[in-house]
N, C-alpha and C. Protein backbone atom coordinates (compact mmCIF):
# COMPACT_ATOMS: atom_id res chain seq x y z
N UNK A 1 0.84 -1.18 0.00
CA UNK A 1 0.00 0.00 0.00
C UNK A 1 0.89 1.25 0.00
N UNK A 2 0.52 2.46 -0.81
CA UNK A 2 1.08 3.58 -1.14
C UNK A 2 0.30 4.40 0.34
N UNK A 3 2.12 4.81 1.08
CA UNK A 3 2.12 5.68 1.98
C UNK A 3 1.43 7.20 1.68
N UNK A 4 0.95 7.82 2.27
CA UNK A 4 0.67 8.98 1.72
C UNK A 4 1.71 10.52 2.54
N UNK A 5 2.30 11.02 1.55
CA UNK A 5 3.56 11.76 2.23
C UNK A 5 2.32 13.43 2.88
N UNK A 6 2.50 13.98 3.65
CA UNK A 6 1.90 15.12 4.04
C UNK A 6 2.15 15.83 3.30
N UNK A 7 3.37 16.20 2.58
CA UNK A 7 3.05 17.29 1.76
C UNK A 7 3.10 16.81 0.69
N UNK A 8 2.28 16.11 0.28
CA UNK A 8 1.48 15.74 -1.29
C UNK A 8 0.27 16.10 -0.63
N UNK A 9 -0.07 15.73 0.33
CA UNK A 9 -1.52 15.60 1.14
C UNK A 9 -1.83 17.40 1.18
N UNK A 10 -1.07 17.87 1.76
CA UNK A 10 -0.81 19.83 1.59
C UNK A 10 -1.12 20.21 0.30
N UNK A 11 -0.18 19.95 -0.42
CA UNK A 11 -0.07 20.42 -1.99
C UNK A 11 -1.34 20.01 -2.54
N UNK A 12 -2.28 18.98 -2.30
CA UNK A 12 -3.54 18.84 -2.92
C UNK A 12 -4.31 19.72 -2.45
N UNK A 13 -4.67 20.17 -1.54
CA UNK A 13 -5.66 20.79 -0.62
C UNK A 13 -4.99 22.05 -0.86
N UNK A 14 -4.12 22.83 -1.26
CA UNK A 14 -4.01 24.13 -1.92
C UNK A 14 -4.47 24.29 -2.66
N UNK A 15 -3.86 23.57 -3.90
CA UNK A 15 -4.38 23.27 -5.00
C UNK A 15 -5.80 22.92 -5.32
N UNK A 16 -6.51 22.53 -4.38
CA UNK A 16 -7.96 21.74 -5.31
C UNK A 16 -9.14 22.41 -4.44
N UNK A 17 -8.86 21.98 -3.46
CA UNK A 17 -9.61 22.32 -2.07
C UNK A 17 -10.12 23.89 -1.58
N UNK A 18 -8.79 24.45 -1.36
CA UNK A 18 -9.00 26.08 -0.78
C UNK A 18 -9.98 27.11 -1.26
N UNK A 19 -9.88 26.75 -3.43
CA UNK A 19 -10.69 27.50 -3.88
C UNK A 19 -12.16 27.13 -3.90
N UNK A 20 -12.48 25.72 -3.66
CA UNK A 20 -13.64 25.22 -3.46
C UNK A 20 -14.43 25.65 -2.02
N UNK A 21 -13.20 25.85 -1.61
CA UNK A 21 -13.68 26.29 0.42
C UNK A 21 -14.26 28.23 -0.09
N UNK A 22 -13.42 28.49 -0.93
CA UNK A 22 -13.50 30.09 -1.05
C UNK A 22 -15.10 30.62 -1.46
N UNK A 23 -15.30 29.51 -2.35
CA UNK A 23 -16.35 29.60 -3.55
C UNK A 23 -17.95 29.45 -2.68
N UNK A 24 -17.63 28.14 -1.75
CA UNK A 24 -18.48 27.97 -0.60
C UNK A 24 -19.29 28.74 0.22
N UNK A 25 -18.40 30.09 0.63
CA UNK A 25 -18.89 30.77 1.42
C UNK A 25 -20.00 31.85 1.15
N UNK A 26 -20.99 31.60 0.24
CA UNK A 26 -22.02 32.36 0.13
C UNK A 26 -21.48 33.62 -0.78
N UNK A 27 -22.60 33.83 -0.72
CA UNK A 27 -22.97 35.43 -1.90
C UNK A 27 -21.54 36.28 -1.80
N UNK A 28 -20.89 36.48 -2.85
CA UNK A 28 -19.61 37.29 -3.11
C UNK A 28 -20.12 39.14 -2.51
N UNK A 29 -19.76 39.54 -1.87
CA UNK A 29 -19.72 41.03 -1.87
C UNK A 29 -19.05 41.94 -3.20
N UNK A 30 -19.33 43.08 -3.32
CA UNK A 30 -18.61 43.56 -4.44
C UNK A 30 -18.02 44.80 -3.91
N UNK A 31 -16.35 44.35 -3.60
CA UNK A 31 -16.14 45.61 -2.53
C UNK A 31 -15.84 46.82 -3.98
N UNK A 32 -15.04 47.76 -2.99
CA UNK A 32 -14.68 48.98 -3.69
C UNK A 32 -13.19 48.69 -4.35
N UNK A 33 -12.66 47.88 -2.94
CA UNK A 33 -11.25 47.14 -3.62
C UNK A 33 -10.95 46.30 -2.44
N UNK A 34 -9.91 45.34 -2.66
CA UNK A 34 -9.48 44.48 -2.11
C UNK A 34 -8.47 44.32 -1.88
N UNK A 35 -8.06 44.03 -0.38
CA UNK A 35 -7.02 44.23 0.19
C UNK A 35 -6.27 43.39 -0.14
N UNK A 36 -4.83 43.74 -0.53
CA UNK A 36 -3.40 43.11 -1.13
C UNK A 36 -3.32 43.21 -2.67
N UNK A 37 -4.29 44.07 -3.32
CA UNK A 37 -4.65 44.48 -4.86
C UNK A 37 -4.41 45.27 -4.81
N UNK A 38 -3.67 46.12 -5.84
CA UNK A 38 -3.80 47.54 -6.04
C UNK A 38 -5.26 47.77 -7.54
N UNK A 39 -6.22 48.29 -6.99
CA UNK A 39 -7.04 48.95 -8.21
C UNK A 39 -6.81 49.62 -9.06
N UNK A 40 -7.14 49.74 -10.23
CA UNK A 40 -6.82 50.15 -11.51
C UNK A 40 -7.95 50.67 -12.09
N UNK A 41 -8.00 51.89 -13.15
CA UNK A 41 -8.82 51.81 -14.19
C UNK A 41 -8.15 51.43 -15.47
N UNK A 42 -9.09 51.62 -16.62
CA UNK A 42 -8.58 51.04 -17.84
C UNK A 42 -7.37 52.20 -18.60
N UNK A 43 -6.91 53.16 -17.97
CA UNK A 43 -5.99 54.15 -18.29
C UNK A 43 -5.07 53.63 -17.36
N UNK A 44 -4.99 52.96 -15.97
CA UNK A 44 -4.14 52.56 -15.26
C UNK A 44 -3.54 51.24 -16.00
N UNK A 45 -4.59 50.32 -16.23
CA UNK A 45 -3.92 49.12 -16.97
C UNK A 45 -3.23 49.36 -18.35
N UNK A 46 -3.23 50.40 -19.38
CA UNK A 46 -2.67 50.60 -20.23
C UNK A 46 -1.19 51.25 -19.41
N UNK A 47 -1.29 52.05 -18.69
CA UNK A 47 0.16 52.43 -17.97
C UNK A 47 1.00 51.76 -17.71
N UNK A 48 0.46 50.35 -17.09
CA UNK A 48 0.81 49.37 -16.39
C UNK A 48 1.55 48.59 -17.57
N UNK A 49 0.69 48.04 -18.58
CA UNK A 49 1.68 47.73 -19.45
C UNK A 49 2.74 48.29 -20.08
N UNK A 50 2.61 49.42 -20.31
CA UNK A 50 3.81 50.07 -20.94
C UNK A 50 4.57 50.02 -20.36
N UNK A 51 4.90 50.07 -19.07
CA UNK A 51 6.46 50.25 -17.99
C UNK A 51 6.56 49.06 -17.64
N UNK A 52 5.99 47.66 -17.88
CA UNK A 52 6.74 46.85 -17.44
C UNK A 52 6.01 45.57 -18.18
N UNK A 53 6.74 44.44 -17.52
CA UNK A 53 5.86 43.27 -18.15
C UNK A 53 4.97 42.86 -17.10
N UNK A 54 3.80 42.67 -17.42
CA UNK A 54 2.75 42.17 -16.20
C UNK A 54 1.88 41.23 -17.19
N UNK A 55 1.54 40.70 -16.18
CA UNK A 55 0.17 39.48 -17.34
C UNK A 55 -0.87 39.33 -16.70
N UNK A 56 -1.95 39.28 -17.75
CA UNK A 56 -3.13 40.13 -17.89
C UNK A 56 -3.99 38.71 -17.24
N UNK A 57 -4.93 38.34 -16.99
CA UNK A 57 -5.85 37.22 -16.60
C UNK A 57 -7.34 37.31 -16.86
N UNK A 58 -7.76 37.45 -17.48
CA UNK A 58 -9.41 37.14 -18.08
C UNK A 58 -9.60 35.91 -16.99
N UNK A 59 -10.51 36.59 -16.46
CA UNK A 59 -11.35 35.59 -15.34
C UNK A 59 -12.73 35.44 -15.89
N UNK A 60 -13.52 35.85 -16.88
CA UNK A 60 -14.37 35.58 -17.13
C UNK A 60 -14.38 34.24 -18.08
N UNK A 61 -15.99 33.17 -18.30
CA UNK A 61 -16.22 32.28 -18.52
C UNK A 61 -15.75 32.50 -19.76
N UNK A 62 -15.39 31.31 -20.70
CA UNK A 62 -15.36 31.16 -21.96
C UNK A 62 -16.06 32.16 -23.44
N UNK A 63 -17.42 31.81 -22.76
CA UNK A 63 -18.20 32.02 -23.82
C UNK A 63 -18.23 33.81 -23.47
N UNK A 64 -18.16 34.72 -22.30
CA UNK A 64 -17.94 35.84 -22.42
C UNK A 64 -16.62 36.44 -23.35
N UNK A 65 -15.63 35.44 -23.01
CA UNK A 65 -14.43 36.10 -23.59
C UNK A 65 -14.72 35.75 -25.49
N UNK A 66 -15.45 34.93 -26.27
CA UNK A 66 -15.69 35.66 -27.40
C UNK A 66 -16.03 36.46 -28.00
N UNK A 67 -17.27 37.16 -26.85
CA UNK A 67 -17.38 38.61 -27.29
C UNK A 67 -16.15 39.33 -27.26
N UNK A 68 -15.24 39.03 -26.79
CA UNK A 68 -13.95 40.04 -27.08
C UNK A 68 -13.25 40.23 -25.41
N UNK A 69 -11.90 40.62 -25.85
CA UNK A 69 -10.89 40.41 -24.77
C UNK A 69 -9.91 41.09 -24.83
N UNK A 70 -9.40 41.56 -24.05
CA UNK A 70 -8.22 42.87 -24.13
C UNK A 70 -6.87 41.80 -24.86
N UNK A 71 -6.41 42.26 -25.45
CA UNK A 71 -4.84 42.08 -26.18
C UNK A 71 -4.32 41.83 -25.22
N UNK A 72 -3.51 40.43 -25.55
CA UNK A 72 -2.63 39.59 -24.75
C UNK A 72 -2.86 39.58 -23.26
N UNK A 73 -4.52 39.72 -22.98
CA UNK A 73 -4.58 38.54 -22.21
C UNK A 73 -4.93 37.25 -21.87
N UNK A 74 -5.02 36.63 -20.48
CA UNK A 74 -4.49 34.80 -20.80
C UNK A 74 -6.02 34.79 -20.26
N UNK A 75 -7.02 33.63 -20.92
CA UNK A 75 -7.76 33.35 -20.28
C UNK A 75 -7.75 32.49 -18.94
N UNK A 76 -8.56 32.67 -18.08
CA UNK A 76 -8.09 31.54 -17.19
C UNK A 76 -9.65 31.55 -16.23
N UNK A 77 -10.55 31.24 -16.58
CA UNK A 77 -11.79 31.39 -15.42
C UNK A 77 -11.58 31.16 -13.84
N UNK A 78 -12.77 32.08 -13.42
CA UNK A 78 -12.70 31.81 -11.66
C UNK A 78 -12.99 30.71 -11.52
N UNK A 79 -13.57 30.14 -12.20
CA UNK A 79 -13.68 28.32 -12.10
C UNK A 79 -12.65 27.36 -12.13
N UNK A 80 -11.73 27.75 -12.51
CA UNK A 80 -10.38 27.22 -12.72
C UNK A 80 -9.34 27.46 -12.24
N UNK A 81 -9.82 28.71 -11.31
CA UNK A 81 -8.21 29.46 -11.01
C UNK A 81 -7.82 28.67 -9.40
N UNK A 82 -7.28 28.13 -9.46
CA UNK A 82 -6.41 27.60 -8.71
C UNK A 82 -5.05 27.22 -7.79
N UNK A 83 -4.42 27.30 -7.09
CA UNK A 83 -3.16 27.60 -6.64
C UNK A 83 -2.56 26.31 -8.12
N UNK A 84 -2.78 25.70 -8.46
CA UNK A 84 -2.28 24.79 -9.50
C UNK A 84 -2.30 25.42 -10.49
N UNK A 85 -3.30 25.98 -11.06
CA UNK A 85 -3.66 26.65 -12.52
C UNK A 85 -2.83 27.90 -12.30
N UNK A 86 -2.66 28.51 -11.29
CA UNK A 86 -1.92 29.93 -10.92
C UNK A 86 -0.92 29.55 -11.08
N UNK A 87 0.25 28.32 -10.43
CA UNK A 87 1.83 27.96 -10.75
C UNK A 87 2.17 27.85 -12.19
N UNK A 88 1.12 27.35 -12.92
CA UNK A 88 1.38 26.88 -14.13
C UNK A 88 1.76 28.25 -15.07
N UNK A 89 0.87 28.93 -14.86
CA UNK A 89 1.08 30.32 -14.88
C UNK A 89 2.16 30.94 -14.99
N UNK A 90 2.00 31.61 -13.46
CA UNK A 90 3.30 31.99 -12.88
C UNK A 90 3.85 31.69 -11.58
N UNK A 91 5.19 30.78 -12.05
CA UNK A 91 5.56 30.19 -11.44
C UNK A 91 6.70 30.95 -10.34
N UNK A 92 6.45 32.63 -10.25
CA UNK A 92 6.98 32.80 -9.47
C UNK A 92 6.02 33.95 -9.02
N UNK A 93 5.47 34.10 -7.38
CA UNK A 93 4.58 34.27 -6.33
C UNK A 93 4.44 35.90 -6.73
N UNK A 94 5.85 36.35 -6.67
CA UNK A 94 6.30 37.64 -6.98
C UNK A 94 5.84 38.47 -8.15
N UNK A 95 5.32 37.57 -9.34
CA UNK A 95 4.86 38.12 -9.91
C UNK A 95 3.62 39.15 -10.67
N UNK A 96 4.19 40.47 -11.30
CA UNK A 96 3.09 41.24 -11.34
C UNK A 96 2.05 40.47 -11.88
N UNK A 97 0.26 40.74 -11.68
CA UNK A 97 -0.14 40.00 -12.47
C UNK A 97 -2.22 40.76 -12.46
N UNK A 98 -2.67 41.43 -13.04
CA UNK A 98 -3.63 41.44 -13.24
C UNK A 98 -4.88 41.37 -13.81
N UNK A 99 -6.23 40.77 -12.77
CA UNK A 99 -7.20 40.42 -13.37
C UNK A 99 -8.39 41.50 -13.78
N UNK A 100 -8.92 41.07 -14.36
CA UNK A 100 -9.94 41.67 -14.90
C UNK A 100 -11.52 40.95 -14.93
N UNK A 101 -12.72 40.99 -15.28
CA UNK A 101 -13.70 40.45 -15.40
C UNK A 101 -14.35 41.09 -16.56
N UNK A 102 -16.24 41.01 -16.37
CA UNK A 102 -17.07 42.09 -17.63
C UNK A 102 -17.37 43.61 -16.73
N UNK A 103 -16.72 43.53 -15.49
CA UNK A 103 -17.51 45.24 -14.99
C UNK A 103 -17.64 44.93 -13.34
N UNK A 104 -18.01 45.84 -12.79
CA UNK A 104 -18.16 46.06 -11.47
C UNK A 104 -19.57 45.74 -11.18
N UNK A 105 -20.23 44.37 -11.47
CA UNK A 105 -20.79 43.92 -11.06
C UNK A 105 -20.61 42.45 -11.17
N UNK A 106 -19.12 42.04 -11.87
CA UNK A 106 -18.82 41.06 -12.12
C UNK A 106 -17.77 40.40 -10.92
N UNK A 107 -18.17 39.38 -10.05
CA UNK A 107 -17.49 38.96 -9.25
C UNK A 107 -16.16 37.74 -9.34
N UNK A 108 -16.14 37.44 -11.00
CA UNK A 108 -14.94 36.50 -10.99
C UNK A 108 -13.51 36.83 -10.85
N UNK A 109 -13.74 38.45 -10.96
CA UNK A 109 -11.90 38.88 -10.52
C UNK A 109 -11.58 39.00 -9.05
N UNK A 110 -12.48 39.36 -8.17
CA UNK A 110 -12.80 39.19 -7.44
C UNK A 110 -12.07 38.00 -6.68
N UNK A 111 -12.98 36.68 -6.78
CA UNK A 111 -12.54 35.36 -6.50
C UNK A 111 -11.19 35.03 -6.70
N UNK A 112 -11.37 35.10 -8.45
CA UNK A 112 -9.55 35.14 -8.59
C UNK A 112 -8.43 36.04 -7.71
N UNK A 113 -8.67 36.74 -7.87
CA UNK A 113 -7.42 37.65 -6.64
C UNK A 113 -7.83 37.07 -5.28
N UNK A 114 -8.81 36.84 -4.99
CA UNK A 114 -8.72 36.30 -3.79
C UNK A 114 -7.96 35.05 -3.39
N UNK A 115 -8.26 33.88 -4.76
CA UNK A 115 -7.90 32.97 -4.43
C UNK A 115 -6.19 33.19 -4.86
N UNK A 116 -5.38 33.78 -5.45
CA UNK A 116 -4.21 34.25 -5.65
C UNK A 116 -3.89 34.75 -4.54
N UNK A 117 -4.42 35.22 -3.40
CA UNK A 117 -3.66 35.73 -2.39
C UNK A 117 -3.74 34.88 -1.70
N UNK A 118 -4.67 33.63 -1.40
CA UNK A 118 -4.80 32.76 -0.59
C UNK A 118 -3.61 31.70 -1.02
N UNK A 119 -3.23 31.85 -2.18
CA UNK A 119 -1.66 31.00 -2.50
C UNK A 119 -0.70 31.49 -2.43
N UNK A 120 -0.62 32.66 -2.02
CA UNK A 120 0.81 33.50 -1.38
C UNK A 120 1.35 34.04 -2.81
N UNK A 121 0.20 34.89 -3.51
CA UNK A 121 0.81 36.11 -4.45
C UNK A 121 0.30 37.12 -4.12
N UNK A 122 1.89 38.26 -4.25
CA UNK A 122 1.82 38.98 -3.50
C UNK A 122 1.47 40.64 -4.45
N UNK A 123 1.99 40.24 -6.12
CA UNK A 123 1.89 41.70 -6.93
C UNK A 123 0.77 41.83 -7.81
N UNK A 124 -0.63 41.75 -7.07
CA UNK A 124 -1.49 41.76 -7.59
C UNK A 124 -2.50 42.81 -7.40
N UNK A 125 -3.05 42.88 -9.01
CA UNK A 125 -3.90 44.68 -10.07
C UNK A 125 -5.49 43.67 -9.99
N UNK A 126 -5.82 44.43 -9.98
CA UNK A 126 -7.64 44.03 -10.31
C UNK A 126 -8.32 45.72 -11.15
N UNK A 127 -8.60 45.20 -12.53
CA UNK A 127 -9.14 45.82 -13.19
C UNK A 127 -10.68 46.29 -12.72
N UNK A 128 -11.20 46.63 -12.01
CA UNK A 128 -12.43 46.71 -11.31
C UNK A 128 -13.64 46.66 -12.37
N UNK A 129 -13.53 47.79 -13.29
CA UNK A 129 -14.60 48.04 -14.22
C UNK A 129 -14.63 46.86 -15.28
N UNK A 130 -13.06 46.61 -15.39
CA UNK A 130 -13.39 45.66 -16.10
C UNK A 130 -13.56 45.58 -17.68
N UNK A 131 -14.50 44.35 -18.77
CA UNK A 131 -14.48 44.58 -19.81
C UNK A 131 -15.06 45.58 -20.25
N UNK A 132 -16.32 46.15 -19.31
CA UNK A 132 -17.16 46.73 -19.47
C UNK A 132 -16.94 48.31 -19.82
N UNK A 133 -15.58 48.71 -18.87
CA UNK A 133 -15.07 50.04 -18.76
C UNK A 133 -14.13 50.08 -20.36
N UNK A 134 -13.08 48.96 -20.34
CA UNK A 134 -12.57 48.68 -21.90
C UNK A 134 -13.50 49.12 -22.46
N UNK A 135 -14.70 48.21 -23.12
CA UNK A 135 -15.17 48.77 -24.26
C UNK A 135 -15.89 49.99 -24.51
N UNK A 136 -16.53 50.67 -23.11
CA UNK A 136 -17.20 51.42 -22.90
C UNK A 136 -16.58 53.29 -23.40
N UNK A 137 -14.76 52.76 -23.11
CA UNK A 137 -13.79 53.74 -23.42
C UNK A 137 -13.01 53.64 -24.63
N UNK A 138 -14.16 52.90 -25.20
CA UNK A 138 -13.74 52.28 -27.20
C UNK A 138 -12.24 51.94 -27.50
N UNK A 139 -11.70 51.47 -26.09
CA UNK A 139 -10.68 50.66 -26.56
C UNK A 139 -10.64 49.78 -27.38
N UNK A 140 -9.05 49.18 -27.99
CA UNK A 140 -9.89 47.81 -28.38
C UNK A 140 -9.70 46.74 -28.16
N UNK A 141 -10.14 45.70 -28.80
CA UNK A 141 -10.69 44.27 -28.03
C UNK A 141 -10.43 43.39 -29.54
N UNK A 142 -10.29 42.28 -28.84
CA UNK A 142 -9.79 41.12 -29.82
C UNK A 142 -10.69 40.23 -29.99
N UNK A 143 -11.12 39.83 -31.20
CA UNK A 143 -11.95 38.57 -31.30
C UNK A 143 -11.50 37.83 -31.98
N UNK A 144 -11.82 36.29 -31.59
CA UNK A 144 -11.69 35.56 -32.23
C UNK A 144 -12.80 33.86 -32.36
């Protein structure tokens, strides 16, 4: 019989568990911002890219992101986002990295940064407004 080592037993329950515990806890609030995020508007996230490299995270579902999606960013749903799906990512904690959703009534960036801080990352943007503010400020957007 296969011993079971504790930290495989750890490493699962980061990974699989935590965000399922996160997701659990009833009706999402929609704060103003969230602590260990720095907030952004869609003039902040264009800043943001220009001075450095940061990567972008579409937290919204699939079928939202065909209506369109900001340039070079990675999809990755709050359904998916995971301390696993996050390493795969970026595999280092330190890294800049912000999410976005469809708008400030959209709670999957939300989750995601949450569950990113609950895996010990520490340089994290939350687009607040979101896709909604993008298109609304006739940026543009990628389809495919």
């Amino acid at each position: 019989m296969r011993r079971i080592n504790q930290q495989n037993v750890l490493a699962i329950l980061s990974a699989w568990l935590l965000p399922a515990i996160l997701y659990a806890t009833g009706p999402l609030d929609m704060p103003d911002r969230i602590e260990g995020a720095e907030t952004v508007d869609a003039e902040g996230l264009i800043s943001l890219v220009s001075e450095r490299p940061i990567v972008l995270i579409d937290a919204r579902i699939s079928s939202d992101r065909l209506e369109g999606f900001i340039e070079g960013s990675i999809s990755l749903p709050d359904v998916e986002t995971n301390c696993h799906s996050l390493s795969r990512l970026l595999p280092d904690k330190h890294s800049e990295v912000l999410f976005y959703c469809n708008g400030v009534k959209c709670g999957r960036s939300v989750k995601s940064i949450r569950t990113a801080l609950a895996c010990g990352y520490d340089h994290l943007y939350w687009f607040r407004g979101g896709f909604e503010e993008w298109t609304e400020k006739e940026f543009p957007v990628v389809k495919r």
